[in-house]
N, C-alpha and C. Protein backbone atom coordinates (compact mmCIF):
# COMPACT_ATOMS: atom_id res chain seq x y z
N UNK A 1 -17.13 15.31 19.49
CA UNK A 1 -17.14 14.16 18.63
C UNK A 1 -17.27 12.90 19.46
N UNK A 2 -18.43 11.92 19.07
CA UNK A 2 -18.08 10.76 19.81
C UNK A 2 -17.06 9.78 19.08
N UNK A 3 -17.40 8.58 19.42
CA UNK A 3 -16.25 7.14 19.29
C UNK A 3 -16.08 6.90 17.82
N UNK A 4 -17.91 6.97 17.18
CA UNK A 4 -17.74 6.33 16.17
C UNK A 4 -17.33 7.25 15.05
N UNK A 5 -17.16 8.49 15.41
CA UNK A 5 -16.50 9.85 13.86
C UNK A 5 -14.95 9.46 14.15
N UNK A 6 -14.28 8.67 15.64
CA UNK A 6 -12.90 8.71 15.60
C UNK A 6 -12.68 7.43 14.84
N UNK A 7 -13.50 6.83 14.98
CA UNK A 7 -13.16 5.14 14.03
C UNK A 7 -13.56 6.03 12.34
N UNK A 8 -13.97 6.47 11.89
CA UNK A 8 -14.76 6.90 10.64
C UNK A 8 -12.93 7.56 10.12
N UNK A 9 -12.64 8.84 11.26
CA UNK A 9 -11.04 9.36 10.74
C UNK A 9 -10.50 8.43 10.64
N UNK A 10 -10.12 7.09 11.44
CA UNK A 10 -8.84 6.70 11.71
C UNK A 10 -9.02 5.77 9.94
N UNK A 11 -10.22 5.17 9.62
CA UNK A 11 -10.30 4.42 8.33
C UNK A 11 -9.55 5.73 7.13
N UNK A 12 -10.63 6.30 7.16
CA UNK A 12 -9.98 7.65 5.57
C UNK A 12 -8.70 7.98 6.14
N UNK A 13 -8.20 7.80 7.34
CA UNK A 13 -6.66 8.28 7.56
C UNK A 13 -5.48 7.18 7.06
N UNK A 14 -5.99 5.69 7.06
CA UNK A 14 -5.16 4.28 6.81
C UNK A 14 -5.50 4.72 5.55
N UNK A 15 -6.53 4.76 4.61
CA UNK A 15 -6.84 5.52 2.97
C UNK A 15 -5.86 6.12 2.88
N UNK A 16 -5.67 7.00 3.25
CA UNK A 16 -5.25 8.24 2.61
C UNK A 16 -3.45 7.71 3.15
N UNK A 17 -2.84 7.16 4.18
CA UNK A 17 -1.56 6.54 4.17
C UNK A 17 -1.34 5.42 2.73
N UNK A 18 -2.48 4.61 2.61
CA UNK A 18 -2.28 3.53 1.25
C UNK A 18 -2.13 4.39 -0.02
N UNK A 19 -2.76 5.09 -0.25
CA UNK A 19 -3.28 6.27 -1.46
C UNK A 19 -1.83 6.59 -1.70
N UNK A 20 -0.68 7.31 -0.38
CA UNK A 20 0.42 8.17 -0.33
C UNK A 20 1.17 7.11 -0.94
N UNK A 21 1.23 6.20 -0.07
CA UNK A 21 2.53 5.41 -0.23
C UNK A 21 2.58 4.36 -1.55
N UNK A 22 1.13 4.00 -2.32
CA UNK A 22 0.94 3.91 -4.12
C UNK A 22 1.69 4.80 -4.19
N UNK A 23 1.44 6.44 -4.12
CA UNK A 23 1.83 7.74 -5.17
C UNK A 23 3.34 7.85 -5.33
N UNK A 24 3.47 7.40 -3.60
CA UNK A 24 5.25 7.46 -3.30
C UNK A 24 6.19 6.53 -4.15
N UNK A 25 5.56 5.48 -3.54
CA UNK A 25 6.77 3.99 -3.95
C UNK A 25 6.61 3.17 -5.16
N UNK A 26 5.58 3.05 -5.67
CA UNK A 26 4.97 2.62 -6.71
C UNK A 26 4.77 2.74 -8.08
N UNK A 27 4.56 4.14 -7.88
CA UNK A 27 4.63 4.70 -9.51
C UNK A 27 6.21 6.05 -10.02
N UNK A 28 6.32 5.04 -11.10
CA UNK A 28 7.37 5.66 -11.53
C UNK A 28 7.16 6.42 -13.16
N UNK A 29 6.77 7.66 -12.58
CA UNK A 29 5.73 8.37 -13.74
C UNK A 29 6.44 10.09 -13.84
N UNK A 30 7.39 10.33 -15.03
CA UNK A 30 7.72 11.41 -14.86
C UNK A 30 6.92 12.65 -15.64
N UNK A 31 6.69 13.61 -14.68
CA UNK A 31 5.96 14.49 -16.04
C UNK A 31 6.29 16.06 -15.44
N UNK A 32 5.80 17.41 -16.22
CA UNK A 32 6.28 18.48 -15.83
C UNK A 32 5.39 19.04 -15.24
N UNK A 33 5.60 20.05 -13.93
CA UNK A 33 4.87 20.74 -13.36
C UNK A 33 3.43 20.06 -12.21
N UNK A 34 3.75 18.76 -12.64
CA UNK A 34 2.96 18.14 -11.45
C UNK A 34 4.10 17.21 -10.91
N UNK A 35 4.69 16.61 -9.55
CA UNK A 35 5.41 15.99 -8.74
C UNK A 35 4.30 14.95 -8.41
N UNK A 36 3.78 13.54 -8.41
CA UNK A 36 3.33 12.80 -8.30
C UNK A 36 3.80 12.37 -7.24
N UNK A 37 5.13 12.43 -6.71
CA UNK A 37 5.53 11.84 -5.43
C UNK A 37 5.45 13.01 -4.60
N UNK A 38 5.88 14.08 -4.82
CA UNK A 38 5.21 15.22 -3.40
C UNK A 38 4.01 14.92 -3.22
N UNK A 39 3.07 14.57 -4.08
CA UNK A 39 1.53 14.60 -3.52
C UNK A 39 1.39 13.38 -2.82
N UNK A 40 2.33 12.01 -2.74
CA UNK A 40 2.89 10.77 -2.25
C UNK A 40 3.02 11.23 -0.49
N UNK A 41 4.04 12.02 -1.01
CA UNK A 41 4.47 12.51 0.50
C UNK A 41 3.57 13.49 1.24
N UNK A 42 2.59 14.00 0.57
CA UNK A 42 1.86 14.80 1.20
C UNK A 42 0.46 14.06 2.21
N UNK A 43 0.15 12.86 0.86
CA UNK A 43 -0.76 12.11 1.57
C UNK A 43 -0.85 11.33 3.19
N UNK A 44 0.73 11.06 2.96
CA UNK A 44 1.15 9.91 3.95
C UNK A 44 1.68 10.42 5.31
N UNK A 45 1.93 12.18 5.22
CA UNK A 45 1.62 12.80 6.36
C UNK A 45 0.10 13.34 6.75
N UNK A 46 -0.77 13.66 5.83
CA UNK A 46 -1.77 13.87 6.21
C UNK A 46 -2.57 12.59 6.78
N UNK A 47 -2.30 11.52 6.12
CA UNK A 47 -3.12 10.39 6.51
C UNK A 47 -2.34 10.04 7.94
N UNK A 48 -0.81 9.90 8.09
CA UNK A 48 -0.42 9.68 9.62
C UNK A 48 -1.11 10.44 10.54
N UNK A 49 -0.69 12.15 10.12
CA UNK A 49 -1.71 12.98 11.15
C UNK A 49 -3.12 12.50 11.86
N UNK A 50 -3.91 12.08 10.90
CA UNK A 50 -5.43 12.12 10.71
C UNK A 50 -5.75 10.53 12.18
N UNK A 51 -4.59 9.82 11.38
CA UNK A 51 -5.03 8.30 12.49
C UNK A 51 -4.52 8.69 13.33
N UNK A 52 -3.19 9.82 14.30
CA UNK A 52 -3.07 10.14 15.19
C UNK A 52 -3.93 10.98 15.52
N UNK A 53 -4.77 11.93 15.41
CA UNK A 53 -6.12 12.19 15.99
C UNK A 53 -6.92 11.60 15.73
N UNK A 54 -7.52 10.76 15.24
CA UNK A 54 -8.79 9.83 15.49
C UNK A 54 -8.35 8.30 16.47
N UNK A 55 -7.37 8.51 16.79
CA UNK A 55 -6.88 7.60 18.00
C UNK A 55 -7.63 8.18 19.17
N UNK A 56 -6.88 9.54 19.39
CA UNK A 56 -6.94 10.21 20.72
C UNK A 56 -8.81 10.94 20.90
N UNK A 57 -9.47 11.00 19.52
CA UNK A 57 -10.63 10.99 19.33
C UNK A 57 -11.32 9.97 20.63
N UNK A 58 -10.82 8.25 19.65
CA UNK A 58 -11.73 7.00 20.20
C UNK A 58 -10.95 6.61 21.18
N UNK A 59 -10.11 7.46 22.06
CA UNK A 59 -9.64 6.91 23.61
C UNK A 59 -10.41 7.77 24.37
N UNK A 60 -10.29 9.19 23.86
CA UNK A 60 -11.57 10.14 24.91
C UNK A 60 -12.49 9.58 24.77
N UNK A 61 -13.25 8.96 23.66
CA UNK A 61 -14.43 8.88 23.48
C UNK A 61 -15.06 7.81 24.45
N UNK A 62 -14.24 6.81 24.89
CA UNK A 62 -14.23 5.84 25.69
C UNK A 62 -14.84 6.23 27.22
N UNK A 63 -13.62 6.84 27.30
CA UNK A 63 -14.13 7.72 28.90
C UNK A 63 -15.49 7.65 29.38
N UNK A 64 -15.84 6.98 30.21
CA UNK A 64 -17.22 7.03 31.04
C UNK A 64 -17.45 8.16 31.89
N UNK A 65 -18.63 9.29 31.65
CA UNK A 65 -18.83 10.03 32.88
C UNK A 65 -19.90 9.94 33.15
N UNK A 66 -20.04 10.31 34.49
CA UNK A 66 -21.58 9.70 35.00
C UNK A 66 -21.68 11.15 36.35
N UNK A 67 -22.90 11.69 36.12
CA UNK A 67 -23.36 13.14 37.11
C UNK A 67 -24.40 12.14 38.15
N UNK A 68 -24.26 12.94 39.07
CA UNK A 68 -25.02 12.78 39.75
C UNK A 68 -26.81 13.75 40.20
């Protein structure tokens, strides 16, 4: 992967943290058999995950190598 697919994760990863933390903190919506806030909490670890690898993505990606 180069630089610019780790900038591409790290955006849908800040998404997908905003998305969680609406589902989490925001809505106060009770209903049966769907949890609106587990899927809250589900987002906002997947989206943390996602910008912690598309970090380490666009720091390798940085790296200069040069052959001779």
């Amino acid at each position: 992967m180069n630089r610019n697919s780790g900038i591409g994760l790290a955006s849908l990863g800040i998404v997908l943290v905003v998305v969680g933390a609406i589902l989490k903190f925001a809505l106060t919506v009770h209903s049966r058999g769907f949890n609106v806030h587990k899927v809250g909490d589900i987002l906002l670890v997947v989206g943390v995950l996602l910008a912690i690898f598309s970090l380490a993505i666009v720091v390798r990606g940085t790296r200069s190598r040069t052959t001779a």
